[in-house]
C-alpha atoms as a PDB file:
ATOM      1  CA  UNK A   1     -11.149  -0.627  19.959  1.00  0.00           C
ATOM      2  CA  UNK A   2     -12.518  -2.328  16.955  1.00  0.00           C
ATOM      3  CA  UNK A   3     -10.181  -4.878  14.668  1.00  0.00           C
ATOM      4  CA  UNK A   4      -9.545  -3.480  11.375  1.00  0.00           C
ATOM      5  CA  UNK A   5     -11.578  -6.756  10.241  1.00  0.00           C
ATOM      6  CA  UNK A   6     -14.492  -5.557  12.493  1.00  0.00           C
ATOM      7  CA  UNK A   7     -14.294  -1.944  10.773  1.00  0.00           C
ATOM      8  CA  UNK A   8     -14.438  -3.290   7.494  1.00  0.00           C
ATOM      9  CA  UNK A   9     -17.617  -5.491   8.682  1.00  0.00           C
ATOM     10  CA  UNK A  10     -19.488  -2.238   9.642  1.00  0.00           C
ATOM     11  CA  UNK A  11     -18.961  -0.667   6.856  1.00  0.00           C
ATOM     12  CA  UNK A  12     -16.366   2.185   8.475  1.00  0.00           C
ATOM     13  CA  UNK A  13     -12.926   1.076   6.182  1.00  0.00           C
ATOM     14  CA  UNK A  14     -13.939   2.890   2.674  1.00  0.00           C
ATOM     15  CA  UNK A  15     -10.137   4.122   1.347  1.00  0.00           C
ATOM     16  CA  UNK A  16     -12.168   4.998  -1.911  1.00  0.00           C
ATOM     17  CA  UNK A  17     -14.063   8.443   0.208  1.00  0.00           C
ATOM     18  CA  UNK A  18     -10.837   9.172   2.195  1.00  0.00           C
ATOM     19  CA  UNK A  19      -9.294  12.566   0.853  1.00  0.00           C
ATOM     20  CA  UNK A  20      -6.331  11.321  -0.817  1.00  0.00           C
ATOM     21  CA  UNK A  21      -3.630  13.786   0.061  1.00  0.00           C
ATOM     22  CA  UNK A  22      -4.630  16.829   1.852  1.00  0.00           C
ATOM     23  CA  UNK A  23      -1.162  18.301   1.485  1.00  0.00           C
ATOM     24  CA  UNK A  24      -0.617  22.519   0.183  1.00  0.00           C
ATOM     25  CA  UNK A  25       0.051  21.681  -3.450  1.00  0.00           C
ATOM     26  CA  UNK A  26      -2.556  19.537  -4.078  1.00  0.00           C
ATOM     27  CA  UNK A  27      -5.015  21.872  -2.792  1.00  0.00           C
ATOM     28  CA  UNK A  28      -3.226  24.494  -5.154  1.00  0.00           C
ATOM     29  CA  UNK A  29      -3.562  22.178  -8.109  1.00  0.00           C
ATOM     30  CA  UNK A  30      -7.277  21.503  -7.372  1.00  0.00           C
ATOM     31  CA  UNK A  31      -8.106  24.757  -7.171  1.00  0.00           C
ATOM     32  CA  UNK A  32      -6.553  25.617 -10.612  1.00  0.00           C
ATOM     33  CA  UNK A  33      -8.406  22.623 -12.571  1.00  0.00           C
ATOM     34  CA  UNK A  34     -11.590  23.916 -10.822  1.00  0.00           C
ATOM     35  CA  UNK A  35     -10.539  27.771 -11.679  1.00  0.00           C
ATOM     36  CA  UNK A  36      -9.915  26.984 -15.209  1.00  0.00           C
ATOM     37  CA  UNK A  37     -13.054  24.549 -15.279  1.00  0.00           C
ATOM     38  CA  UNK A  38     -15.218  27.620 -14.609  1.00  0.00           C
ATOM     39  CA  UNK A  39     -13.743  29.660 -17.012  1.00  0.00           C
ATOM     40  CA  UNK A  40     -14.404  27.271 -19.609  1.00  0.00           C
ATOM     41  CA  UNK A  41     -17.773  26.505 -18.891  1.00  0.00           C
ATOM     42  CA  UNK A  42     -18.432  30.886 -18.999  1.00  0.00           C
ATOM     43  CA  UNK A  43     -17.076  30.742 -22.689  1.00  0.00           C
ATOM     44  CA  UNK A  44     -18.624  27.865 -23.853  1.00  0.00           C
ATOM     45  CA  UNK A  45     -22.184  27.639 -26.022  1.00  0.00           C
ATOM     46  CA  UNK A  46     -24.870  25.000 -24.276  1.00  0.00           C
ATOM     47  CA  UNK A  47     -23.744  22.263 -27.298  1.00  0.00           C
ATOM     48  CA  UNK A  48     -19.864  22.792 -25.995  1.00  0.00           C
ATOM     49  CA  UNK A  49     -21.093  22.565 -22.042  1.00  0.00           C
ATOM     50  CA  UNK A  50     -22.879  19.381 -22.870  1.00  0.00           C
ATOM     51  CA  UNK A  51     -20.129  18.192 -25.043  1.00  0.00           C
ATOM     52  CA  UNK A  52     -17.912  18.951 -21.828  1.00  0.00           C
ATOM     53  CA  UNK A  53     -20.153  17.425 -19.350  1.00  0.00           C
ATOM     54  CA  UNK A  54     -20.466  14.304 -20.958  1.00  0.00           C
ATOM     55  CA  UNK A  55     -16.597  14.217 -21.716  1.00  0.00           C
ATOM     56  CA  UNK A  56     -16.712  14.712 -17.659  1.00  0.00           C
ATOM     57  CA  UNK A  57     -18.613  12.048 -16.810  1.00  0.00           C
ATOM     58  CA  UNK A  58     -16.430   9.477 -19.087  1.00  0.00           C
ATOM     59  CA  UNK A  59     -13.101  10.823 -17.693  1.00  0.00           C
ATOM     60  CA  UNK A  60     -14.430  10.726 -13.798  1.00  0.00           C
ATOM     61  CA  UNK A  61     -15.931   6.857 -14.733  1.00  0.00           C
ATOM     62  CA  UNK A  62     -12.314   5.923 -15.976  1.00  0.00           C
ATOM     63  CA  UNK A  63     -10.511   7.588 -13.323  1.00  0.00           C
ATOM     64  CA  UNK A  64     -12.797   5.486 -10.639  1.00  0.00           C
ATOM     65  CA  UNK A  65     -12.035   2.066 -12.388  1.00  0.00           C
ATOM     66  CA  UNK A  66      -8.314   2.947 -12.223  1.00  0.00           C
ATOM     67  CA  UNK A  67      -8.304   4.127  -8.880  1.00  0.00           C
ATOM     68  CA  UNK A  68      -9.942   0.532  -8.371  1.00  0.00           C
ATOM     69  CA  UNK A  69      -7.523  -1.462 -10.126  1.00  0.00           C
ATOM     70  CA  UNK A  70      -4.892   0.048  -8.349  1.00  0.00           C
ATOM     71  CA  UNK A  71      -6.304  -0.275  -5.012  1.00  0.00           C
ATOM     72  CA  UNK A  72      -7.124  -4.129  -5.568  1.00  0.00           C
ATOM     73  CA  UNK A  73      -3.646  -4.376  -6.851  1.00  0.00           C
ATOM     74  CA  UNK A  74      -1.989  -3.266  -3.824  1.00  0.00           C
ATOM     75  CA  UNK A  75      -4.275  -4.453  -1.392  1.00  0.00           C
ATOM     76  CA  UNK A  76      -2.958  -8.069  -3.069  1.00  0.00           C
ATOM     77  CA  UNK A  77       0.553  -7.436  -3.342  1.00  0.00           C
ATOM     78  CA  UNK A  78       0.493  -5.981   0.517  1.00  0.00           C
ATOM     79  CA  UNK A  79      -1.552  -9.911   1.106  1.00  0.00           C
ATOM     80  CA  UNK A  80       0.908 -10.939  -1.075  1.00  0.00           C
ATOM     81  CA  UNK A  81       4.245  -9.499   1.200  1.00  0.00           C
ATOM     82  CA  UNK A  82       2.431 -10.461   4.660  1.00  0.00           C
ATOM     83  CA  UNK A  83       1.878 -14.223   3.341  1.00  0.00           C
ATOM     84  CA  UNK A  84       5.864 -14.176   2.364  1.00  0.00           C
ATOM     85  CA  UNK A  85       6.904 -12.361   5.561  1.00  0.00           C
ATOM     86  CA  UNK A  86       4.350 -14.869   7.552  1.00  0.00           C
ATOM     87  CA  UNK A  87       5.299 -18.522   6.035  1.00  0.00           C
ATOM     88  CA  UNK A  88       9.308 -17.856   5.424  1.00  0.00           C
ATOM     89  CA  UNK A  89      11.319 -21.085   5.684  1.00  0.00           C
ATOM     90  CA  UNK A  90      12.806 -20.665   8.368  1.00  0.00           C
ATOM     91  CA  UNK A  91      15.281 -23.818   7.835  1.00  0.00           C
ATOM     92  CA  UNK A  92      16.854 -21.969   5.116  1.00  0.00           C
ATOM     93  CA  UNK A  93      17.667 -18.999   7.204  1.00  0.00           C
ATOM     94  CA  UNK A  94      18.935 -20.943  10.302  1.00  0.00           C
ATOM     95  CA  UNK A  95      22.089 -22.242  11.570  1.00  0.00           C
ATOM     96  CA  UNK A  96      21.349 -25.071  13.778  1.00  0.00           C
ATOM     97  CA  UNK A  97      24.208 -26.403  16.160  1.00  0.00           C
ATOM     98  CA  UNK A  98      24.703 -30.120  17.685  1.00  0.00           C
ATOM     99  CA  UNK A  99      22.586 -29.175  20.807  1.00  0.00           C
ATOM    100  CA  UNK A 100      19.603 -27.359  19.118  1.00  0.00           C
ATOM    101  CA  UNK A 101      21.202 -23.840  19.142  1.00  0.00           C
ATOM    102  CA  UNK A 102      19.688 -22.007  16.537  1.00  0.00           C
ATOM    103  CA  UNK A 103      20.703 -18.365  15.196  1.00  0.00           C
ATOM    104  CA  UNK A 104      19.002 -16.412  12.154  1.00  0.00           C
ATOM    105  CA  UNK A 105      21.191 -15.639   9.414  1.00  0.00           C
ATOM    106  CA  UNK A 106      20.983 -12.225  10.225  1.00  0.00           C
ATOM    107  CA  UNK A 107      22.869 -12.324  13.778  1.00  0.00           C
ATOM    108  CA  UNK A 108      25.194 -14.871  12.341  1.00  0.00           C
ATOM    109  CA  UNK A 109      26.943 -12.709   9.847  1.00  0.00           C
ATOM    110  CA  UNK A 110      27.872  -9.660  11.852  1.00  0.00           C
ATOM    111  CA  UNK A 111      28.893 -12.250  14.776  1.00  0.00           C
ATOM    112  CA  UNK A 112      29.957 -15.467  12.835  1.00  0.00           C
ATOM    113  CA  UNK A 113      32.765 -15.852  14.834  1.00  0.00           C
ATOM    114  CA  UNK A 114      30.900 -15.832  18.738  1.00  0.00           C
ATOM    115  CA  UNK A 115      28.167 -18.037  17.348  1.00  0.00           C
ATOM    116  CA  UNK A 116      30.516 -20.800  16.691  1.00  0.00           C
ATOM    117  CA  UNK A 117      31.853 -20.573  19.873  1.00  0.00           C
ATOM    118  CA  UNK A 118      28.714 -20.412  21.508  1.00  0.00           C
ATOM    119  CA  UNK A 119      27.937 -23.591  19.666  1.00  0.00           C
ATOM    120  CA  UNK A 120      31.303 -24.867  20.516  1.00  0.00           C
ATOM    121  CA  UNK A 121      31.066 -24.263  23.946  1.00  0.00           C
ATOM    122  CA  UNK A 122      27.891 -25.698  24.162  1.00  0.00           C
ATOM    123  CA  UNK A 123      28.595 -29.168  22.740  1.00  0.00           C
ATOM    124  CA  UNK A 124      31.129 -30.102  26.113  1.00  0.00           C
END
C-alpha cells in the first residue's frame, strides 16, 4: 500500500473530481437544478440560451475558484492543527517529580491525589 505522499506523486489524490456527497438529497437537489435547467433552456429564444450559457460558464468558473480557496484553506489549517498537535510543549503540560516521574496534565487532574503519592513514595 502506497503513502498518501506517494498517491499524491502519481497523480491518484485529486479531492477536486471526487463526488462530493453522494448522499439521497443531494441527488434530489441535483436533479431539480438540472430539471428546471431544461425547462428553461425549452422556453428560451437562441439570444436568452446564449445569454444563459455564458452566465453558466461565469458561475461554474467562480464556483471552481471557491471550491479552491476553500480546499487550500483547510488543507492549511488541518497542516496548521497537525504542526500544533506535533510540537506541543510538553514542559507546560507536565508534572515532573524529584526522581524524574513525569505525568500529563490530563491523568493528573482526575488522580491528583495518587500521583503525589506515587511521587512521594518514590522519593524514599
Amino acid at each position: 500500500m502506497r503513502s498518501i505522499l506517494e498517491e499524491l506523486f502519481y497523480g491518484n489524490v485529486c479531492p477536486n473530481t471526487v463526488c462530493r456527497s453522494a448522499d439521497k438529497e443531494t441527488k434530489e437537489l441535483m436533479g431539480y437544478v438540472a430539471d428546471h435547467h431544461d425547462t428553461l433552456l425549452k422556453e428560451l429564444t437562441d439570444k436568452q440560451k446564449e445569454i444563459l450559457e455564458k452566465f453558466d460558464d461565469c458561475y461554474n468558473e467562480l464556483t471552481d475558484i471557491n471550491e479552491r480557496e476553500i480546499f487550500v484553506y483547510a488543507f492549511r489549517l488541518g497542516a496548521r492543527i497537525a504542526i500544533e498537535v506535533l510540537s506541543h510543549d510538553r514542559r507546560r503540560t507536565s508534572i515532573h517529580c524529584s526522581r524524574g516521574w513525569s505525568y500529563s496534565h490530563r491523568r493528573c487532574r482526575s488522580n491528583t491525589r495518587n500521583l503525589w503519592r506515587l511521587c512521594y513514595r518514590s522519593r524514599g
